[in-house]
Protein backbone atom coordinates (compact mmCIF):
# COMPACT_ATOMS: atom_id res chain seq x y z
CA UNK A 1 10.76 81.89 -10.93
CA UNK A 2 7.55 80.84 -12.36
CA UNK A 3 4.45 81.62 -11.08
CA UNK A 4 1.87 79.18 -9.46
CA UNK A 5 -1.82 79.90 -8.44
CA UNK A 6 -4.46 78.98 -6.23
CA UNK A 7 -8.02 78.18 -8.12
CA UNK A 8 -9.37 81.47 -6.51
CA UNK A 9 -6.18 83.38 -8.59
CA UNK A 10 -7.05 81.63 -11.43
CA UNK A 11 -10.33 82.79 -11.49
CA UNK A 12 -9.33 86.51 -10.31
CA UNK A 13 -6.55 86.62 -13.39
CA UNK A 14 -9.61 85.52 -16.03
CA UNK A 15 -11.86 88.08 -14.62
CA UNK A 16 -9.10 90.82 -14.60
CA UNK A 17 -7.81 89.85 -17.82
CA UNK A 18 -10.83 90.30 -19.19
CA UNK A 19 -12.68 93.25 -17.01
CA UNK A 20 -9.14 95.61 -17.08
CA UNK A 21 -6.91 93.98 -19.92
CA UNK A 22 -9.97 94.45 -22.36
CA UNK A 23 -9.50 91.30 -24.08
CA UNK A 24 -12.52 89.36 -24.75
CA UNK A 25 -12.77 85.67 -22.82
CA UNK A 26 -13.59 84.62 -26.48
CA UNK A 27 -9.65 84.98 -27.27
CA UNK A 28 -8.04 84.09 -24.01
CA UNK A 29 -10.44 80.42 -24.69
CA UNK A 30 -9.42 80.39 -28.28
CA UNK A 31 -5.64 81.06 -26.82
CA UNK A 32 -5.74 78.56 -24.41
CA UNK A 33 -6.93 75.38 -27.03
CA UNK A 34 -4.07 77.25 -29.40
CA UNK A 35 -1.36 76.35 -27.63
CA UNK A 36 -2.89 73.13 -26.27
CA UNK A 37 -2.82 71.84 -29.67
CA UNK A 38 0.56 73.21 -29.97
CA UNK A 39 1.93 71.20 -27.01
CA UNK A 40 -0.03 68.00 -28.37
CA UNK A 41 1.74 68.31 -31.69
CA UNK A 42 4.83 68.66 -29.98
CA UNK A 43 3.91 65.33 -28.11
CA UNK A 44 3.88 63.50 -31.67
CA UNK A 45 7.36 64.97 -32.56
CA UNK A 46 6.60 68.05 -34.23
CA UNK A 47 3.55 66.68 -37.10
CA UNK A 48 0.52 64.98 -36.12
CA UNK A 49 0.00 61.76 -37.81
CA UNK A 50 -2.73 61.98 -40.26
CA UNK A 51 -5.95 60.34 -39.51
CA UNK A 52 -5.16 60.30 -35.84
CA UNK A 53 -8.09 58.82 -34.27
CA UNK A 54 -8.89 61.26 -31.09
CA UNK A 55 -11.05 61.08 -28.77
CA UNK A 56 -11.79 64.86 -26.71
CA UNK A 57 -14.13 64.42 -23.41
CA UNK A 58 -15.74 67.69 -23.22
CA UNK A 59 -17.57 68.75 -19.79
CA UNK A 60 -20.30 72.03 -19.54
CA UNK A 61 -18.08 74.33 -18.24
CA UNK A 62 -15.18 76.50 -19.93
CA UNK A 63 -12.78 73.51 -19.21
CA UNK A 64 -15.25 72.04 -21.92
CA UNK A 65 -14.82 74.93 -24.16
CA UNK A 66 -11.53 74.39 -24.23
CA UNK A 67 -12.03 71.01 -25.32
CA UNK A 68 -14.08 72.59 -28.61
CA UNK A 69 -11.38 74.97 -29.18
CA UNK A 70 -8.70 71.74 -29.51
CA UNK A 71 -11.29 69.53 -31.49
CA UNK A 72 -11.73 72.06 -33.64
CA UNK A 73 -8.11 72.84 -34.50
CA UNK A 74 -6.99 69.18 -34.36
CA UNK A 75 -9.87 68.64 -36.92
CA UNK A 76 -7.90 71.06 -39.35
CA UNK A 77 -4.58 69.08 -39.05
CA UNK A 78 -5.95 65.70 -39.73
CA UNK A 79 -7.35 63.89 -37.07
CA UNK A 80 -10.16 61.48 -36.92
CA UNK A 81 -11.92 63.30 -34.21
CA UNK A 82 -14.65 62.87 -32.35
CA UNK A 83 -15.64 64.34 -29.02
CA UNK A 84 -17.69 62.87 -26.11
CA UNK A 85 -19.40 65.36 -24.23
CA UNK A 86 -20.99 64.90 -20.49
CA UNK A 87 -23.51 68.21 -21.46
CA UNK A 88 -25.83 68.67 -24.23
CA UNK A 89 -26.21 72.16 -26.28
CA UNK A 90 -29.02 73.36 -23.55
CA UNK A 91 -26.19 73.28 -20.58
CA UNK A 92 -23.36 75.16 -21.78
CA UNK A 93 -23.44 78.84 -21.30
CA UNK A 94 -21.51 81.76 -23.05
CA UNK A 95 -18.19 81.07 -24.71
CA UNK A 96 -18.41 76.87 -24.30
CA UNK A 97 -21.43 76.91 -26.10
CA UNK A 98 -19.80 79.13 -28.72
CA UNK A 99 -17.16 77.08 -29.23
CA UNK A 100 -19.34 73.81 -29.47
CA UNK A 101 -21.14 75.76 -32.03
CA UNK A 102 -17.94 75.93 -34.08
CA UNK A 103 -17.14 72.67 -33.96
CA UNK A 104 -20.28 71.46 -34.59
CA UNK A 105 -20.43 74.22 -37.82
CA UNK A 106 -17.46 72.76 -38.87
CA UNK A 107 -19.07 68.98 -39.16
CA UNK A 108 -17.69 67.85 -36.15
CA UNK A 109 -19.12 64.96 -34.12
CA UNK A 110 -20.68 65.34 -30.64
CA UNK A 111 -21.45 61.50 -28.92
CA UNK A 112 -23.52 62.53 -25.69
CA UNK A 113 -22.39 59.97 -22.34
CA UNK A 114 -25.68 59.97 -21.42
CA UNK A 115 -27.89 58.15 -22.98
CA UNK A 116 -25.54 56.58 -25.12
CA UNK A 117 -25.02 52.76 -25.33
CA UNK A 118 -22.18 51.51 -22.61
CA UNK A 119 -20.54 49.63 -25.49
CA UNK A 120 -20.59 52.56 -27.78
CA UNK A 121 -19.17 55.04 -25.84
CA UNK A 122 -16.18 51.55 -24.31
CA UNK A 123 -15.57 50.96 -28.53
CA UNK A 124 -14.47 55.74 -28.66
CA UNK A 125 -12.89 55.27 -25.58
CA UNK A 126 -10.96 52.08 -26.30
CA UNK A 127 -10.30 52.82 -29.99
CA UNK A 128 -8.57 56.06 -29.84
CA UNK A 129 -5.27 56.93 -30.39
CA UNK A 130 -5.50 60.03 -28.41
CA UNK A 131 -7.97 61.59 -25.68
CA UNK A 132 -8.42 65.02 -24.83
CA UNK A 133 -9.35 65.32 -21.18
CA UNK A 134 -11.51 68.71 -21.35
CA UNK A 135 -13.92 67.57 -18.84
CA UNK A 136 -14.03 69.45 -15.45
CA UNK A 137 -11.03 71.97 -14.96
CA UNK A 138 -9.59 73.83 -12.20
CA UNK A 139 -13.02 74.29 -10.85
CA UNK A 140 -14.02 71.44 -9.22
CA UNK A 141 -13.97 71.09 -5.02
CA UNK A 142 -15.34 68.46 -4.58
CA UNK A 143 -16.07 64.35 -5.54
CA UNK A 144 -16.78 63.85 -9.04
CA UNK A 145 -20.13 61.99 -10.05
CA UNK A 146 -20.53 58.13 -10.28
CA UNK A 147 -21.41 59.06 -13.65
CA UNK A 148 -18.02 61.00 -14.08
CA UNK A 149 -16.18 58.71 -12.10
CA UNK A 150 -16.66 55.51 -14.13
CA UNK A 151 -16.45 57.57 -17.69
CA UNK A 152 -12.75 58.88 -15.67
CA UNK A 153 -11.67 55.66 -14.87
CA UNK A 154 -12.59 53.79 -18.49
CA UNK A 155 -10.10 56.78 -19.95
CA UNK A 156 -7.65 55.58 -17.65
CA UNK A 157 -8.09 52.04 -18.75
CA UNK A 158 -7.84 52.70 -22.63
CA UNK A 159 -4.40 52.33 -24.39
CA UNK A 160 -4.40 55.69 -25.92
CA UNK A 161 -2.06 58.41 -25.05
CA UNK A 162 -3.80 61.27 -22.62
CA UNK A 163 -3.69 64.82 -22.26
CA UNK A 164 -5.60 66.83 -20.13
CA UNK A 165 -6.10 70.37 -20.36
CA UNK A 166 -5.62 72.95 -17.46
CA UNK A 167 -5.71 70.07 -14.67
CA UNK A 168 -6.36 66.36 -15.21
CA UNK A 169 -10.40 66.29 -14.51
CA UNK A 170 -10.99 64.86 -10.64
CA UNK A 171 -7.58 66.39 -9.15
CA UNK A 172 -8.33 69.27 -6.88
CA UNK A 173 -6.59 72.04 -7.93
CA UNK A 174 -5.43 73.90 -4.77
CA UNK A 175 -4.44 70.28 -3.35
CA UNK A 176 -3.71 67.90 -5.62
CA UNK A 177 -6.23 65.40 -4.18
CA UNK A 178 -8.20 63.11 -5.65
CA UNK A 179 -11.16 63.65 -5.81
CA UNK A 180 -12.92 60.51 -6.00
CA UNK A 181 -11.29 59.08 -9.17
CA UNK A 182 -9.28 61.86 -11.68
CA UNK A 183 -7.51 61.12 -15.55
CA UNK A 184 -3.88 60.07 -15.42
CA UNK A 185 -2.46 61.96 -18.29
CA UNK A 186 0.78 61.50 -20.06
CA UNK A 187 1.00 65.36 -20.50
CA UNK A 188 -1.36 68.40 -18.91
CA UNK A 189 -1.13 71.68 -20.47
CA UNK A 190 -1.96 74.36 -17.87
CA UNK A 191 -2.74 77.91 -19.17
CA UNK A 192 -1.26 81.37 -18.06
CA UNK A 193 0.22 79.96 -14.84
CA UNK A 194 1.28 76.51 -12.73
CA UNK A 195 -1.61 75.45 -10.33
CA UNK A 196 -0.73 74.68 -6.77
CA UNK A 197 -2.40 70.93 -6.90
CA UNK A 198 -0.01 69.94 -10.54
CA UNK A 199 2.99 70.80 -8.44
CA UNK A 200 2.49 67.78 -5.47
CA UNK A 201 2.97 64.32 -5.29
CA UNK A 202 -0.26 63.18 -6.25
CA UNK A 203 -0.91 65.95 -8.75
CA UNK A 204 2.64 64.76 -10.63
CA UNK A 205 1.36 61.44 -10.63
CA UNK A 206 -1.73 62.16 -12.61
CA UNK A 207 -0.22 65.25 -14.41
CA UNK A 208 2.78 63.37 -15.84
CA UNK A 209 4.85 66.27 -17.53
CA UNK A 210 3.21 69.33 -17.28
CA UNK A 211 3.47 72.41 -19.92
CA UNK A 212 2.36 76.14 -19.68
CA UNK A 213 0.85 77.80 -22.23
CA UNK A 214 0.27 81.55 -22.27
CA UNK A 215 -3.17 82.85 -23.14
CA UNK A 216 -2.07 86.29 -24.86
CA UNK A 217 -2.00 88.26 -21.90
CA UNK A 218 0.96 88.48 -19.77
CA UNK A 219 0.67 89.12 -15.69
CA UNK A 220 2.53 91.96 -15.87
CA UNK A 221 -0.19 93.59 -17.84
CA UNK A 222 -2.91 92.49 -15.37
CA UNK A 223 -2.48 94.31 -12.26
CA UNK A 224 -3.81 92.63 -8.63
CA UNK A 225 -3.29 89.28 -9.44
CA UNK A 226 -1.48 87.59 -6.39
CA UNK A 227 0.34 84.26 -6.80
CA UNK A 228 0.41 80.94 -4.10
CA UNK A 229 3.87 80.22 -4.81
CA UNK A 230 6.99 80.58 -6.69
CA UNK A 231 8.50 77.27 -8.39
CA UNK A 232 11.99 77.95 -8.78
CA UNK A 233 14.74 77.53 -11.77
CA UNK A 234 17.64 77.12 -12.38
CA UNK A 235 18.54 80.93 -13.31
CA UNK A 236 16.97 81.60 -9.54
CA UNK A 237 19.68 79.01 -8.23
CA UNK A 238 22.45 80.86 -10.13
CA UNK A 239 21.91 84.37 -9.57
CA UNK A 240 20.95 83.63 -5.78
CA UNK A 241 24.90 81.90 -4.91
CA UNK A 242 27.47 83.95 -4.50
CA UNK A 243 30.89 83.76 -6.75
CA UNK A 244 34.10 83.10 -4.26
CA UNK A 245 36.19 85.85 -3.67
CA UNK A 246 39.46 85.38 -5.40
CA UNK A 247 40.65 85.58 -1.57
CA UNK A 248 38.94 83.26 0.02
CA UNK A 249 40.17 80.15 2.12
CA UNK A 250 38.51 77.25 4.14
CA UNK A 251 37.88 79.04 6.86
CA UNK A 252 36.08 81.86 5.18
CA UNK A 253 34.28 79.64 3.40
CA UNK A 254 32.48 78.55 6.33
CA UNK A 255 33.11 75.66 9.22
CA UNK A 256 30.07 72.68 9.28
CA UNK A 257 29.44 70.68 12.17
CA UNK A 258 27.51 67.33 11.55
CA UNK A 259 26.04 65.75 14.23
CA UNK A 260 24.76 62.19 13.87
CA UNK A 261 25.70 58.63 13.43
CA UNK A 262 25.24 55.74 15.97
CA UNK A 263 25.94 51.92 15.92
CA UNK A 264 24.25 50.44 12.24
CA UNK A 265 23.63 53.97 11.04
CA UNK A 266 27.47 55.52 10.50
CA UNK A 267 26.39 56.21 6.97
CA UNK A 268 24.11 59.05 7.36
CA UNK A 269 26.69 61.80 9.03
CA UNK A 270 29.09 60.75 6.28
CA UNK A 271 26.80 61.70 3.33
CA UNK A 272 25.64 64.80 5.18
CA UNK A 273 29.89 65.83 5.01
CA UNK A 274 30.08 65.11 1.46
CA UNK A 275 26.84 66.92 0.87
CA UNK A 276 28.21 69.80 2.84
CA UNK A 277 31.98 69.80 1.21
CA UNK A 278 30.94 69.34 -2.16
CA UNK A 279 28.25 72.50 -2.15
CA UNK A 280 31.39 74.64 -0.22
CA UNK A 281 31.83 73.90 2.88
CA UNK A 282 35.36 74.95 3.81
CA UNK A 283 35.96 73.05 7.21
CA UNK A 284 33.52 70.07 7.62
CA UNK A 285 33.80 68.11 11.26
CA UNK A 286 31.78 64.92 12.37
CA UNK A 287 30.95 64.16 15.77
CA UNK A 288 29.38 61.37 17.42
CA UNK A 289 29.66 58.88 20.42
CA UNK A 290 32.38 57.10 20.79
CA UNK A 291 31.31 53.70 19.59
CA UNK A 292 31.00 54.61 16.28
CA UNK A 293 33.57 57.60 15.78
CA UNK A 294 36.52 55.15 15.27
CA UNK A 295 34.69 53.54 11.90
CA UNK A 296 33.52 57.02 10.77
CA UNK A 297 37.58 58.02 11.14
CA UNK A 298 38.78 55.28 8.85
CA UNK A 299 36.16 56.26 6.06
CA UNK A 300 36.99 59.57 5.61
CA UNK A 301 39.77 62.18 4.58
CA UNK A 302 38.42 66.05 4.33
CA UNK A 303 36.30 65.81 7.13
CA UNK A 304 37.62 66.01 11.04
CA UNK A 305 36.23 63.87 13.61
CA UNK A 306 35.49 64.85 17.38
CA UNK A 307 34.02 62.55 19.84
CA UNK A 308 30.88 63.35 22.19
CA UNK A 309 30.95 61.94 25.14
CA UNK A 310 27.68 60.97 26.50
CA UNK A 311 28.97 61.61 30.66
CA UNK A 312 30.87 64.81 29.27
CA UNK A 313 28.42 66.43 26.94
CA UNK A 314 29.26 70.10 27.91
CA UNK A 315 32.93 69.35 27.56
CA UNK A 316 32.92 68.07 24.80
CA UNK A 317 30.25 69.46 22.79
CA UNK A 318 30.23 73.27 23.55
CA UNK A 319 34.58 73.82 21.65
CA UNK A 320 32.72 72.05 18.52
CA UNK A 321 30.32 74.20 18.74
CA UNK A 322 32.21 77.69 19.04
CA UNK A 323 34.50 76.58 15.90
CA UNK A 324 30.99 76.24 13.57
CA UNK A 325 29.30 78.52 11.46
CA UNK A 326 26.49 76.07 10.83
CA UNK A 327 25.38 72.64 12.33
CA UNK A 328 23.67 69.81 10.66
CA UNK A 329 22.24 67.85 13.36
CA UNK A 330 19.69 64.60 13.76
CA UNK A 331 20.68 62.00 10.82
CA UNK A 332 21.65 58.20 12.41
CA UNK A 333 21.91 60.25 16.18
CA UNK A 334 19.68 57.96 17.46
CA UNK A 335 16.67 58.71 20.33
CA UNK A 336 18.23 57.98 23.57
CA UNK A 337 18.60 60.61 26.65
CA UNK A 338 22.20 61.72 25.47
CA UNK A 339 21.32 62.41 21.72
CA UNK A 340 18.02 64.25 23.30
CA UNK A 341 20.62 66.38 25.43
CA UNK A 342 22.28 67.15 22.52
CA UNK A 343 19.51 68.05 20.15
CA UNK A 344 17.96 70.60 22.64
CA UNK A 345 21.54 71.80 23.36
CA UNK A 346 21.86 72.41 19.83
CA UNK A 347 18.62 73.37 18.36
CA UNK A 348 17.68 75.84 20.74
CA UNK A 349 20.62 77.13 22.29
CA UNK A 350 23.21 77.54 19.00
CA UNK A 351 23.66 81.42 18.01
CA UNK A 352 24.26 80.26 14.51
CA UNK A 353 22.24 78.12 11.79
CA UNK A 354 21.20 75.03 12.57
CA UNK A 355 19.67 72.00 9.94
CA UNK A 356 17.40 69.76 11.85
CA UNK A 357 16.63 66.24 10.16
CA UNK A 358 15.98 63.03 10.78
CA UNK A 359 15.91 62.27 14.57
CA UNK A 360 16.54 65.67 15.58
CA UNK A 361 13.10 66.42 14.12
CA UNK A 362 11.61 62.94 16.24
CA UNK A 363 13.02 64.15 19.54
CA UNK A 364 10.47 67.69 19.01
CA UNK A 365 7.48 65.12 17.69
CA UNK A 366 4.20 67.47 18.98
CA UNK A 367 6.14 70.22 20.30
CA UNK A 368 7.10 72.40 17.14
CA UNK A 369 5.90 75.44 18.99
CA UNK A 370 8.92 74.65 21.74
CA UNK A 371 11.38 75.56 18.34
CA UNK A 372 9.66 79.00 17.81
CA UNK A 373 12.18 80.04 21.38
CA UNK A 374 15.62 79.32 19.69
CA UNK A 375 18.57 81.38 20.03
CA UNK A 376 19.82 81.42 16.21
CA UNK A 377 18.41 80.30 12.78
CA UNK A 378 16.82 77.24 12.46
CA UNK A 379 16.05 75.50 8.74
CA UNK A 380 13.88 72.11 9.35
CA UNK A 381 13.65 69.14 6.47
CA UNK A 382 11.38 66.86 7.48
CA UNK A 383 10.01 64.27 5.53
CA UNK A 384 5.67 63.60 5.14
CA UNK A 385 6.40 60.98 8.29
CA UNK A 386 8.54 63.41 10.03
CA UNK A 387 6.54 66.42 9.34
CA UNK A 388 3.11 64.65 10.57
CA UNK A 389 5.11 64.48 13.89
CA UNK A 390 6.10 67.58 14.47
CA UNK A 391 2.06 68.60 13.27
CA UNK A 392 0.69 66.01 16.25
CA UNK A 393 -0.86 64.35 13.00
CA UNK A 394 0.50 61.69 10.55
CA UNK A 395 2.05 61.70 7.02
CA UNK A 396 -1.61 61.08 5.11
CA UNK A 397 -2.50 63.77 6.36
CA UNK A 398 0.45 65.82 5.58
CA UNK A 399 0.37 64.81 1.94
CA UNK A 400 -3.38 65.39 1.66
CA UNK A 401 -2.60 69.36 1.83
CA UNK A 402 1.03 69.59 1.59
CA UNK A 403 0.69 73.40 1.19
CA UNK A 404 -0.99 74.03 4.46
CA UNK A 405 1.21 71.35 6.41
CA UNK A 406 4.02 73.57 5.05
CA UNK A 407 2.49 76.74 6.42
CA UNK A 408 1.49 74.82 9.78
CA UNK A 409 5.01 74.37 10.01
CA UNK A 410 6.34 77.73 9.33
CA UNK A 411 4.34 79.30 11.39
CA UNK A 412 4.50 76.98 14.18
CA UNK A 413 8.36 77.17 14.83
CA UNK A 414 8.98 80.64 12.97
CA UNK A 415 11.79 78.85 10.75
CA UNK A 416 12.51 77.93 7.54
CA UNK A 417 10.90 74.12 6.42
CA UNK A 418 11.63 72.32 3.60
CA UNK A 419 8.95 69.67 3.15
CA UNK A 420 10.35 66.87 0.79
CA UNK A 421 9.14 65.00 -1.56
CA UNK A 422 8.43 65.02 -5.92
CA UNK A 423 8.24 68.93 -6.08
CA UNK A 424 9.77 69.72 -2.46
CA UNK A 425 8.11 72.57 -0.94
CA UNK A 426 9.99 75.53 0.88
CA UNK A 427 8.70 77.91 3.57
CA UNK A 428 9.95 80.71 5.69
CA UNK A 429 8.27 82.93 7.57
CA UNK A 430 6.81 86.66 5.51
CA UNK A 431 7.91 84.74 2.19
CA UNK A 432 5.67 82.92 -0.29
CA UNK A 433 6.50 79.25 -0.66
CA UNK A 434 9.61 78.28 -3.27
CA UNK A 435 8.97 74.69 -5.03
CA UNK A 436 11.45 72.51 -6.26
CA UNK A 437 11.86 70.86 -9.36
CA UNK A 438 10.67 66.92 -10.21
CA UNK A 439 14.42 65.98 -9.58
CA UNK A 440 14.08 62.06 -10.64
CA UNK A 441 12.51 58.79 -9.22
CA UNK A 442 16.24 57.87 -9.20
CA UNK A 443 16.39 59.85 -5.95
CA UNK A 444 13.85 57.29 -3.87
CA UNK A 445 17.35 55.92 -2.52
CA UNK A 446 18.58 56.05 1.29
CA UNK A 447 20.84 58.32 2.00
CA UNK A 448 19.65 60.93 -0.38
CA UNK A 449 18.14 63.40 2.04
CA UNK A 450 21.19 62.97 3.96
CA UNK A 451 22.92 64.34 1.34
CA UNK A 452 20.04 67.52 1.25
CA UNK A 453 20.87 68.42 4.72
CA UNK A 454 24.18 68.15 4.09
CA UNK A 455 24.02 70.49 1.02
CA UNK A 456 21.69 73.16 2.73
CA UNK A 457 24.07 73.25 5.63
CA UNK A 458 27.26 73.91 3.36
CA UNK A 459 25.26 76.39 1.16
CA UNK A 460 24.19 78.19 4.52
CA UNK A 461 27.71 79.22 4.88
CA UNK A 462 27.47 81.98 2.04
CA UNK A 463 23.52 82.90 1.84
CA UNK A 464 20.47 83.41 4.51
CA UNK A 465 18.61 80.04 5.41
CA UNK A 466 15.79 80.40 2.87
CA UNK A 467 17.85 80.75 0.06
CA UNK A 468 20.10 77.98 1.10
CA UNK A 469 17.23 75.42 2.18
CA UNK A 470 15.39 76.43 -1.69
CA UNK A 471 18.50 76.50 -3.31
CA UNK A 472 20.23 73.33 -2.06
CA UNK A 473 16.62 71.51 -3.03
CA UNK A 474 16.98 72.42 -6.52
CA UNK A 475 20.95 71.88 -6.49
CA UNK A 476 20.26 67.98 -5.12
CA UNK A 477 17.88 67.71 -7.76
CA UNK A 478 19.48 68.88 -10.24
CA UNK A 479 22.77 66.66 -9.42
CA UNK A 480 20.31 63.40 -9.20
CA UNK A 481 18.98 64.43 -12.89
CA UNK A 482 22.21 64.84 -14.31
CA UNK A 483 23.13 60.87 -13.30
CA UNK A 484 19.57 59.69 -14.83
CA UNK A 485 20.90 61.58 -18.04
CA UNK A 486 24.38 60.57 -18.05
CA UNK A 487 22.98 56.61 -17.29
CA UNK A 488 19.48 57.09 -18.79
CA UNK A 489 18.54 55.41 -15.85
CA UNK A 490 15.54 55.97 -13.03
CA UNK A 491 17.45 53.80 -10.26
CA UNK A 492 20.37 52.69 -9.27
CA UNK A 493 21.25 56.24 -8.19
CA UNK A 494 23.69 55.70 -4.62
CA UNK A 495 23.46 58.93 -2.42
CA UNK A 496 26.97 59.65 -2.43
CA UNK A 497 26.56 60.06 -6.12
CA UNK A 498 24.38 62.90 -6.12
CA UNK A 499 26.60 64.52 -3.90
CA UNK A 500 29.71 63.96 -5.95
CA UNK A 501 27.27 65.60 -8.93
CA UNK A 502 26.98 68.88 -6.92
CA UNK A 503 29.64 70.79 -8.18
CA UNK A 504 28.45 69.78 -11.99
CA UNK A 505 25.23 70.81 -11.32
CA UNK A 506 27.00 74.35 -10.47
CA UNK A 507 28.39 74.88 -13.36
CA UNK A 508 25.83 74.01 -15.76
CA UNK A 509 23.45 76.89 -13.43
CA UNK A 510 26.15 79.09 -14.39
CA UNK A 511 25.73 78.68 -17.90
CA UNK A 512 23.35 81.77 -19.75
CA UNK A 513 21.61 79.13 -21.20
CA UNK A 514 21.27 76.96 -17.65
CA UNK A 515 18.33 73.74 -18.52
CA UNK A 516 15.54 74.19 -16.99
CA UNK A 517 13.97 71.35 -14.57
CA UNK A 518 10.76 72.65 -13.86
CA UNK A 519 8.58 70.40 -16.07
């Protein structure tokens, strides 16, 4: 797993680096613009095209020193380069000011924003190839400038490709909100570590692929240095399942119940079986009312079918339940008094692990606490919408600090959550957070958190609920990215597909040299 930090840790691992790893702040800056130039290289295939005309927005602070470092170095492999900076010599301090006294040794250009003509500074922005975002860092908490703001949103206007270094400048970094107005870059190179805000919805958006790049000293060689969060790989995934036992059979394998379905919605239980089966499930059974359990019958073969009868709900829902190692419950059930019988039933009265989605989540909307007094093990995946429910709040504000919405949630029913969304987000109580990889866009199809819950639930059979709720996120991605590559596609993706994918996605984890998906 790969580590990701708060601003506050990033700032703690500088100081440490520096104070106990003895390594000047000189180097680790010099470092950092290193391997940003190596990453920008790698963006033009390997060579940079000679004469390159690049454009590098430098700010006062060390996010601008940066900046100095990569003008400097992309100066000595060709490029036309010029840099903007938002500071002159008087305002930078220690090792920016260094560095802007290397590149300016070196003949480079320095175009101050202010005071300079609006046309001159639209005619650099417009008419380079490449910008360098090195304007205001991880540092910044709170709304940029106007001054900032416009200069941010002419970069985002030009045609040139973007990079910003560290975070794109405007995107809080603990967050991933926007701070006003922040760069849209086609590729961010972070430095020693993932930041919390790169790894949300907002922060991919603006990010675009994101690249780490050590600064010559390694975290295990800096003691006290805490992380946020743990984004997970695929090497996690593999190590974390469980080989079958030569011995094993469909029983030991573990029995699903799913829960769900109801007239117009007989889809959603159906995906959650094949998500279940095709991650291990041995024994998968659907049950719903009886209006709808004769369709779901003729559309399936592996999975059994058992009917709940709304006027016989103890009869016929408790012998499901003793035959079931796990229960998937909420997707198409529908809000009505008998599905609300059964969700509290279920939910908080099953000894076993239960998956909560869809509108078993809606029927505890303000009442997450009431989950905290459960009998058995309880893994929620709520989506923004369905987590700002459960929070008494609403999905804006769920997405506007995804990271404390997750912990709100933990802590509130004492379970495991799995937040989705473009870098899904993992929680269980006494653990640090696990995020998920990008997947694809191809996976903004219905049906495809279905298929999630439906994974988690058969993955629960053979691990603890935090490992299958993290792991089953990064097995459903996974799947979904190995359709975009097989199609070279971003939609068209059907749900049922991804879960048909499982088992590949399996293997290739089990593979020493298992792709990463973490960019």
């Amino acid at each position: 797993m790969q580590r990701v930090l708060s601003r506050a840790q990033v700032r703690d691992f500088d100081r440490r680096a520096t104070e106990n790893g003895q390594v000047p702040s000189l180097i680790l800056m010099e470092n950092a613009g290193r391997g940003a130039v190596e990453a920008i290289t790698e963006l033009f295939g390997g060579q940079l095209p000679p004469g390159l005309r690049t454009l590098v927005v430098c700010g006062a602070g060390n996010n601008g020193g940066d900046g100095y470092v990569v003008a400097r170095r992309l100066s000595l492999l060709g490029a036309d380069l010029e840099v903007l900076s938002t500071a002159p010599e008087d305002a930078l301090r220690g090792d920016a000011l260094t560095n802007y006294r290397a590149f300016r040794g070196t003949g480079g250009r320095v175009r101050m924003l202010q005071g300079a003509a609006p046309e001159a500074v639209d005619r650099a922005i417009a008419g380079a190839q490449l910008i360098v975002d090195a304007l205001l860092g991880t540092g910044l908490d709170r709304e940029v400038s106007s001054s900032l703001r416009d200069c941010i949103e002419r970069i985002n206007r030009a045609p040139g490709r973007r990079v910003a270094l560290d975070v794109p400048s405007g995107l809080d970094a603990d967050t991933g909100r926007v701070l006003g107005a922040a760069i849209c870059a086609e590729l961010t190179v972070t430095f020693a570590a993932h930041k919390l805000g790169l790894v949300t919805p907002s922060g991919l958006q603006h990010a675009g692929r994101v690249v780490v790049k050590d600064i010559g000293v390694g975290f295990d060689s800096v003691a006290g240095t805490g992380e946020s969060a743990w984004l997970v790989e695929a090497s996690d995934v593999a190590r974390a399942l469980p080989r079958r036992a030569p011995s094993a059979h469909k029983v030991s394998a573990g029995r699903v119940l799913v829960i769900g379905g109801s007239p117009g919605k007989t889809g959603a239980p159906l995906l959650v079986a094949r998500g279940a089966s095709r991650a291990g499930a041995g024994l998968v059974t659907i049950a719903s009312w009886p209006e709808v359990i004769g369709s779901l019958s003729s559309q399936i073969l592996e999975s059994m079918t058992a009917t709940l009868e709304p006027e016989r709900l103890d009869a016929t829902l408790e012998p499901l339940l003793g035959h079931a190692d796990v229960v998937a419950i909420g997707p198409g059930l529908g809000l009505g008094e008998a599905a609300k019988q059964v969700v509290e039933r279920v939910v908080l009265g099953f000894p076993g692990t239960v998956v909560a989605d869809a509108d078993a989540l809606t029927h505890f909307a303000g009442r997450l606490e009431r989950l905290a007094e459960r009998a058995g093990r309880l893994i929620l995946t709520p989506h923004p919408g369905e987590m700002g429910r459960l929070l008494g709040s609403d999905a804006r504000a769920v997405e506007a600090d995804r990271f404390q919405a997750l912990a709100r949630g933990v802590a509130g029913s004492r379970g495991v959550v799995l937040l989705k969304g473009p870098h899904t987000l993992i929680g269980a109580p006494a653990e640090l957070p696990r995020i998920g990889p990008t997947g694809t866009p191809a996976l903004a199809t219905g049906g495809a958190g279905d298929v999630l819950g439906g994974v988690i639930a058969g993955l629960a059979c053979a691990v603890d609920p935090f490992t299958a709720a993290w792991g089953g996120a990064f097995l459903h991605a996974s799947a979904a990215a190995l359709w975009a590559g097989e199609r070279g596609a971003d939609r068209g993706l059907l749900a049922h597909e991804v879960a048909d994918r499982i088992p590949a996605a399996l293997a290739e984890m089990s593979e020493p040299a298992a792709s990463e998906l973490t960019d």
